[in-house]
Protein backbone atom coordinates (compact mmCIF):
# COMPACT_ATOMS: atom_id res chain seq x y z
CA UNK A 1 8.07 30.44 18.91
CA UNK A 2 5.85 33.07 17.94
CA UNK A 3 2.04 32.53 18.53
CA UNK A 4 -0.20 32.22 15.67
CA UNK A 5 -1.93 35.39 14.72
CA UNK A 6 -5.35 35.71 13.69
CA UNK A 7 -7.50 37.89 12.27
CA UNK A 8 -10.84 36.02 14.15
CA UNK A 9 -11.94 36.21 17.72
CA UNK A 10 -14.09 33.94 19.66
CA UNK A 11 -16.43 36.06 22.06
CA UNK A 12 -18.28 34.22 24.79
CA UNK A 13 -19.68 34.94 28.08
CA UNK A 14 -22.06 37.72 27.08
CA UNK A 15 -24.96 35.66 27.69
CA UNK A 16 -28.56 36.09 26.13
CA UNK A 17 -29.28 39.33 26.55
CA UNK A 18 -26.34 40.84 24.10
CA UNK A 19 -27.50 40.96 20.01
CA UNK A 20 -25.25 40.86 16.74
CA UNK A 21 -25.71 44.39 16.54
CA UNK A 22 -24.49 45.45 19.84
CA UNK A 23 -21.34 43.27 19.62
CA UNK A 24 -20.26 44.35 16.19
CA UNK A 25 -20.75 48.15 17.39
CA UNK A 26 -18.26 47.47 20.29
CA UNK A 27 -15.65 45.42 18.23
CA UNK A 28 -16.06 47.82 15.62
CA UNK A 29 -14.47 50.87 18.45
CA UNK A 30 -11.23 48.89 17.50
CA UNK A 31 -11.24 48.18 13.82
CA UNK A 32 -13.10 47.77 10.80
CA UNK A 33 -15.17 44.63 10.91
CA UNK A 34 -15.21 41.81 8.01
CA UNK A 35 -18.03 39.48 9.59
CA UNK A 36 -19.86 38.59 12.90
CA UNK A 37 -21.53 35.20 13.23
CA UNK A 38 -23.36 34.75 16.32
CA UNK A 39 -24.00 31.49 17.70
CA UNK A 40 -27.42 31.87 19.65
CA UNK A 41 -27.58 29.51 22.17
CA UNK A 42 -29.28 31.66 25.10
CA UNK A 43 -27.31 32.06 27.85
CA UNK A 44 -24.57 30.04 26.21
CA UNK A 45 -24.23 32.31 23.24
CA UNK A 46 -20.78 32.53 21.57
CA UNK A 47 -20.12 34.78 18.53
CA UNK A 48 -16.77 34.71 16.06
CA UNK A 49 -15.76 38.45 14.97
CA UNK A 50 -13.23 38.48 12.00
CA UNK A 51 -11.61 42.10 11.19
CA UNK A 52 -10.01 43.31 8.67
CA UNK A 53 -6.55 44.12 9.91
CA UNK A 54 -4.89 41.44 11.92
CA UNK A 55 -3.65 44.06 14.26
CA UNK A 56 -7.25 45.66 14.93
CA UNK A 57 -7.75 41.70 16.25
CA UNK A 58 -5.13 42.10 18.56
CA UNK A 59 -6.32 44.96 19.78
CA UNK A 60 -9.92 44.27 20.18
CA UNK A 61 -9.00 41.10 21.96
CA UNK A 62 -6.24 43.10 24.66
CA UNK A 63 -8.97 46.07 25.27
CA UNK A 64 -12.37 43.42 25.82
CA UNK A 65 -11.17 40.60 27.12
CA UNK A 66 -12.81 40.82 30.73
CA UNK A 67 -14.83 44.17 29.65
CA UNK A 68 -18.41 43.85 31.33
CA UNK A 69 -21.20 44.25 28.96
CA UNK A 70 -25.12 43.50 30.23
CA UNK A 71 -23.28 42.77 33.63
CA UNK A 72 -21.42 39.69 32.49
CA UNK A 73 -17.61 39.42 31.47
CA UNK A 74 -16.53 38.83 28.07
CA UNK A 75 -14.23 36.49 27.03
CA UNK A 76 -11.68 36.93 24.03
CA UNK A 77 -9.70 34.93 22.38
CA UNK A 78 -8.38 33.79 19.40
CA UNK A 79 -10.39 31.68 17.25
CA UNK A 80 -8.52 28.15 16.38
């Protein structure tokens, strides 16, 4: 059985430090984005990125998933 695709992320792990701004700019290297909600929670921030093109989602979420931004590993994965 094929995993359900999606067209929304969940990003976590990027901690305080990291604004809406510089997280759209980075998911954005991979695809046009639809919306970014960010959940600001200090250092247990958590954000939900929703593209355009379900394949830009794929994508994003193969390239970040453990990329280091402010010195902390993001996680990516698909929204349920």
């Amino acid at each position: 059985m094929r995993p359900r695709a999606t067209r929304t992320l969940y990003v976590g792990g990027f901690g305080a430090v990291v604004t809406a701004e510089v997280l759209h700019r980075l998911f954005a290297r991979h695809g046009e984005v639809q919306e970014l909600r960010l959940v600001d929670r200090g250092e247990a921030s958590f954000a939900y990125v929703t593209f355009i093109d379900e394949t830009d989602a794929i994508t994003a979420r193969a390239q970040l998933d453990g990329a280091q931004i402010a010195g902390r590993a993001l996680r990516v994965e698909r929204a349920e």
